[in-house]
Protein backbone atom coordinates (compact mmCIF):
# COMPACT_ATOMS: atom_id res chain seq x y z
CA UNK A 1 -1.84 -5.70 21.00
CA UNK A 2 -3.10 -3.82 17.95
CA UNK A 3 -3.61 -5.36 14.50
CA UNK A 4 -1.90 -3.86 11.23
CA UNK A 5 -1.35 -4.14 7.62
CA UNK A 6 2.11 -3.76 6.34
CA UNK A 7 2.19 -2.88 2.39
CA UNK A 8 5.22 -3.21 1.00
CA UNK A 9 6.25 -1.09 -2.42
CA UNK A 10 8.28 -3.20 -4.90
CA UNK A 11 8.42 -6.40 -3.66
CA UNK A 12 8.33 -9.16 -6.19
CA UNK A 13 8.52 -6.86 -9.06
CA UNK A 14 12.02 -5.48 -10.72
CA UNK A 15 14.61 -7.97 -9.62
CA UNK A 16 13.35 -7.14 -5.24
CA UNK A 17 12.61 -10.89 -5.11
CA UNK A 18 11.17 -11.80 -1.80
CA UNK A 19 9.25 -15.09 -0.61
CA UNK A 20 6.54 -14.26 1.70
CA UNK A 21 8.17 -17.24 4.19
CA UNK A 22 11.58 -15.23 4.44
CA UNK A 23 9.36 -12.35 4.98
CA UNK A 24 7.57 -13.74 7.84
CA UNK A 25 10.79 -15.23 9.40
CA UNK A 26 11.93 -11.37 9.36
CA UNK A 27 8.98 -9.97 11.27
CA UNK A 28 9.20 -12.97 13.37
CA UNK A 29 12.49 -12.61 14.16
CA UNK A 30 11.96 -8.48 15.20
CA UNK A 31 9.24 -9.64 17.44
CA UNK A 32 6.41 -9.08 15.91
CA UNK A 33 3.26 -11.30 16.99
CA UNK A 34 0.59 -12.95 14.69
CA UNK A 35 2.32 -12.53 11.62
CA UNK A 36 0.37 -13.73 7.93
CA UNK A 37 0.39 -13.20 4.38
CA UNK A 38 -1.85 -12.27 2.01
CA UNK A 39 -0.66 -12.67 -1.75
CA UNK A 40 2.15 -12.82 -2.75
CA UNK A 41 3.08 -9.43 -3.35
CA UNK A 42 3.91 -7.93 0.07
CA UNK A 43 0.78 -7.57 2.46
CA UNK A 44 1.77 -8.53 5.99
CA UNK A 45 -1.25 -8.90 8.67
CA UNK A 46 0.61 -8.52 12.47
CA UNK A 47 0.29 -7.52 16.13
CA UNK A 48 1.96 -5.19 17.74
CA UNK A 49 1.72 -2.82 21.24
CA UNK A 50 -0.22 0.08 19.79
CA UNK A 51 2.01 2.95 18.78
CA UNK A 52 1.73 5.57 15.45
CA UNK A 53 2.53 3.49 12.24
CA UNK A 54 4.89 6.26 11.14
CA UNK A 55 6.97 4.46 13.73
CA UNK A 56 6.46 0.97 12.34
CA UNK A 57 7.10 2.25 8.83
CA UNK A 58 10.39 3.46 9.31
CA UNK A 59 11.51 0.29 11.91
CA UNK A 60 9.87 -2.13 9.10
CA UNK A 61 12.05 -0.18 6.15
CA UNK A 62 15.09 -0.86 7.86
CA UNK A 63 14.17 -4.39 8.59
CA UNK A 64 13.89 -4.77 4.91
CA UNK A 65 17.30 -2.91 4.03
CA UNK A 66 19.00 -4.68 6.69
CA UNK A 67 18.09 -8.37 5.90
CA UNK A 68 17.37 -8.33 2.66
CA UNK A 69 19.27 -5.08 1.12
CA UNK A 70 16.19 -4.24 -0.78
CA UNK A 71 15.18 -0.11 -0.53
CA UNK A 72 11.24 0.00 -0.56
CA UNK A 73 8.64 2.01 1.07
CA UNK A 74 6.87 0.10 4.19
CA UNK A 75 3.34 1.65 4.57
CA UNK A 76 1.49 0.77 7.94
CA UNK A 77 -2.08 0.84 8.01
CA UNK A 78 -4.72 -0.38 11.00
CA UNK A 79 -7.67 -1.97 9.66
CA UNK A 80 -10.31 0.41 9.42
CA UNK A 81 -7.41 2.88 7.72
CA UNK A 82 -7.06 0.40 4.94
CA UNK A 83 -11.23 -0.26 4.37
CA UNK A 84 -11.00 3.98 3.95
CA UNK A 85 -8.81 2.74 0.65
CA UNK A 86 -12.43 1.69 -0.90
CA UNK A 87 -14.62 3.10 0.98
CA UNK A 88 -13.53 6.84 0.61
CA UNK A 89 -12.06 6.11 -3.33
CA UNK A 90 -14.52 8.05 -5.42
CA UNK A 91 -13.66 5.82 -8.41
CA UNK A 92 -14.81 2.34 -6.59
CA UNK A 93 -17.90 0.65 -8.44
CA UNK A 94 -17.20 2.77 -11.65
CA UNK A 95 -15.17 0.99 -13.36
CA UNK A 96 -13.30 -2.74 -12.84
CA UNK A 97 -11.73 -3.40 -9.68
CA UNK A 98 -8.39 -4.24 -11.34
CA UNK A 99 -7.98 -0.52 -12.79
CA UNK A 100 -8.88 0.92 -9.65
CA UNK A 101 -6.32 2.03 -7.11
CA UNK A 102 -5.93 3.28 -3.76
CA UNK A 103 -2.22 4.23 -3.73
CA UNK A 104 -1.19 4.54 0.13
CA UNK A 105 1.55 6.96 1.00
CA UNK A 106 4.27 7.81 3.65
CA UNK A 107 2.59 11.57 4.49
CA UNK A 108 -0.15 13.76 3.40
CA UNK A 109 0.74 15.68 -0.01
CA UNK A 110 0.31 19.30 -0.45
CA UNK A 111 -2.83 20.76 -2.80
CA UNK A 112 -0.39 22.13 -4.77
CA UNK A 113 1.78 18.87 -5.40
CA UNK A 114 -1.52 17.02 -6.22
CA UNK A 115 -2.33 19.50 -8.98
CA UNK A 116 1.19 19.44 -10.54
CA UNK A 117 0.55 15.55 -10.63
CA UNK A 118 -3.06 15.90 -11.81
CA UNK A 119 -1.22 18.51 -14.85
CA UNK A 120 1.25 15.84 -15.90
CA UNK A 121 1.07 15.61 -19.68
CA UNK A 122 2.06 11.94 -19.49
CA UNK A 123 -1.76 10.95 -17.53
CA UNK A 124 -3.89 9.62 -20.74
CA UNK A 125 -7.68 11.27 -20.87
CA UNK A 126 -9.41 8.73 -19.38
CA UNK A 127 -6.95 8.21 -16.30
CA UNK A 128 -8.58 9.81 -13.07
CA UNK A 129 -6.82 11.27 -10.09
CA UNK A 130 -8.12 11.78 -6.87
CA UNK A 131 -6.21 12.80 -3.41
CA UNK A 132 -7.49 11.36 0.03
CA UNK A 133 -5.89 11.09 3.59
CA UNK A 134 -2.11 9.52 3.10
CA UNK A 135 -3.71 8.44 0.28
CA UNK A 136 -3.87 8.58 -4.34
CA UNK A 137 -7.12 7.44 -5.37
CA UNK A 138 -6.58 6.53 -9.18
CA UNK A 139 -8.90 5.21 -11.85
CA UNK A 140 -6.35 3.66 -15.03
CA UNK A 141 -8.72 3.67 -17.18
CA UNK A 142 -8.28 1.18 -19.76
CA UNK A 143 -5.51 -1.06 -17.83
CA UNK A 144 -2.63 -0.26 -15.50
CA UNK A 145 0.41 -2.36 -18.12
CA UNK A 146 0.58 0.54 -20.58
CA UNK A 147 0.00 3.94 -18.42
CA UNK A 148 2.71 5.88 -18.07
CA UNK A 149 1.34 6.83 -14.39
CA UNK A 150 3.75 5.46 -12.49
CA UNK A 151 4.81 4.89 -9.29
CA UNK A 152 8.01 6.58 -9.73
CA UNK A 153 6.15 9.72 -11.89
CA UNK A 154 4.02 10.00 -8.49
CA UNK A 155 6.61 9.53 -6.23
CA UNK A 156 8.90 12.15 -7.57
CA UNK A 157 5.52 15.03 -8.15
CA UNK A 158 3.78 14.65 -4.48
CA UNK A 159 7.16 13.96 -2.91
CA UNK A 160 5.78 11.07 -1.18
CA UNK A 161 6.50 7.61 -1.26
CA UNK A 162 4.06 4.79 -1.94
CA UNK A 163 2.91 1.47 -2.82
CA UNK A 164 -0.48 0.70 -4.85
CA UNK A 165 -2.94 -1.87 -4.36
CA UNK A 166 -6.44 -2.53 -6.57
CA UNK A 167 -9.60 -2.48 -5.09
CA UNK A 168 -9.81 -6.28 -5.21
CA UNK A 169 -6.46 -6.73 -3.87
CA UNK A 170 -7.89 -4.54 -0.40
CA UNK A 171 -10.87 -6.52 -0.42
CA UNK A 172 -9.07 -9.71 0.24
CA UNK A 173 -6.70 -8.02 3.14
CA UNK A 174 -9.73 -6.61 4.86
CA UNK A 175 -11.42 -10.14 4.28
CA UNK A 176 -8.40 -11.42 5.99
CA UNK A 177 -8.15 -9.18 8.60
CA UNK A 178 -11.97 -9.68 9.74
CA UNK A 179 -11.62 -13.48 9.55
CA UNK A 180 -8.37 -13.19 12.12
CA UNK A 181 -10.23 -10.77 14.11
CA UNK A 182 -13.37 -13.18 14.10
CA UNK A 183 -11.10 -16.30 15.06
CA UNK A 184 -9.25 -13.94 18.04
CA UNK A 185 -12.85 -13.34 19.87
């Protein structure tokens, strides 16, 4: 059994109100092995028989639909794909934690779409854009509440879907996912 990180997009924001215990019950009740929060906002730690997490993306999307008619992106990562989120975002260490973003995403974005993005008159001065591997590195600057870089303005210019997380937030999955991995051996 392989061990992955499920990132849900909009959970527990807009009116997609979610406990994490429902959650659970509903990965539970697909079969799913091992299954743990972390915060409250939609990071699910399971096993599963190793197979590509495109797969598990799309099975845990309609899990979500299904149960609890709520439309958001599922994003599947292993544990060394979701340590890349800091380790390979250039803006880590330069400024707080909170403002900086790995924003993981459904399929690899063209140059082109990333530059149209990187263009967009609505991204303040000191807002920084990077791309990475099925992944938007992004620096907010001064604070994430008033940017207009959204996740619907990215969505809609690298025709991707995706769901955010701050550096810190990572941290504390990877944390969790070495401590389970610790308590397994």
């Amino acid at each position: 059994m392989a061990r992955y990180v499920a990132l849900f997009g909009s959970i527990n924001v807009g009116g997609n109100r979610l406990t994490m215990a429902d959650l659970r019950a509903a990965f539970e009740a697909e079969g799913f092995a091992d299954v743990e929060t972390v915060v409250a906002s939609g990071n699910v730690i399971f096993s599963h028989p190793a197979r590509p997490t495109r797969g598990l993306e799309e099975k845990l999307t309609l899990m979500v639909d299904d149960r609890f008619d709520m439309q958001c992106a599922a994003l599947v990562r292993s544990r060394d794909e979701l340590a890349a989120g800091i380790a390979d975002n250039p803006f880590g260490g330069t400024n707080e934690d909170r403002f900086v973003h790995t924003m993981f995403l459904d399929g690899q974005p063209t140059q082109a779409q990333f530059d149209g993005l990187a263009a967009d008159k609505w991204i303040k001065p000191n807002e920084r854009l990077a791309l990475g591997d099925r992944a938007l590195y992004i620096d907010y600057g001064d604070g994430v509440g008033d940017s207009k870089l959204t996740a619907r303005l990215i969505e809609r210019r690298l025709e991707h879907k995706g769901t955010s997380r701050n550096m810190r937030s990572i941290a504390r999955i990877v944390a969790k996912l070495d401590e389970l991995e610790k308590g397994a051996a």
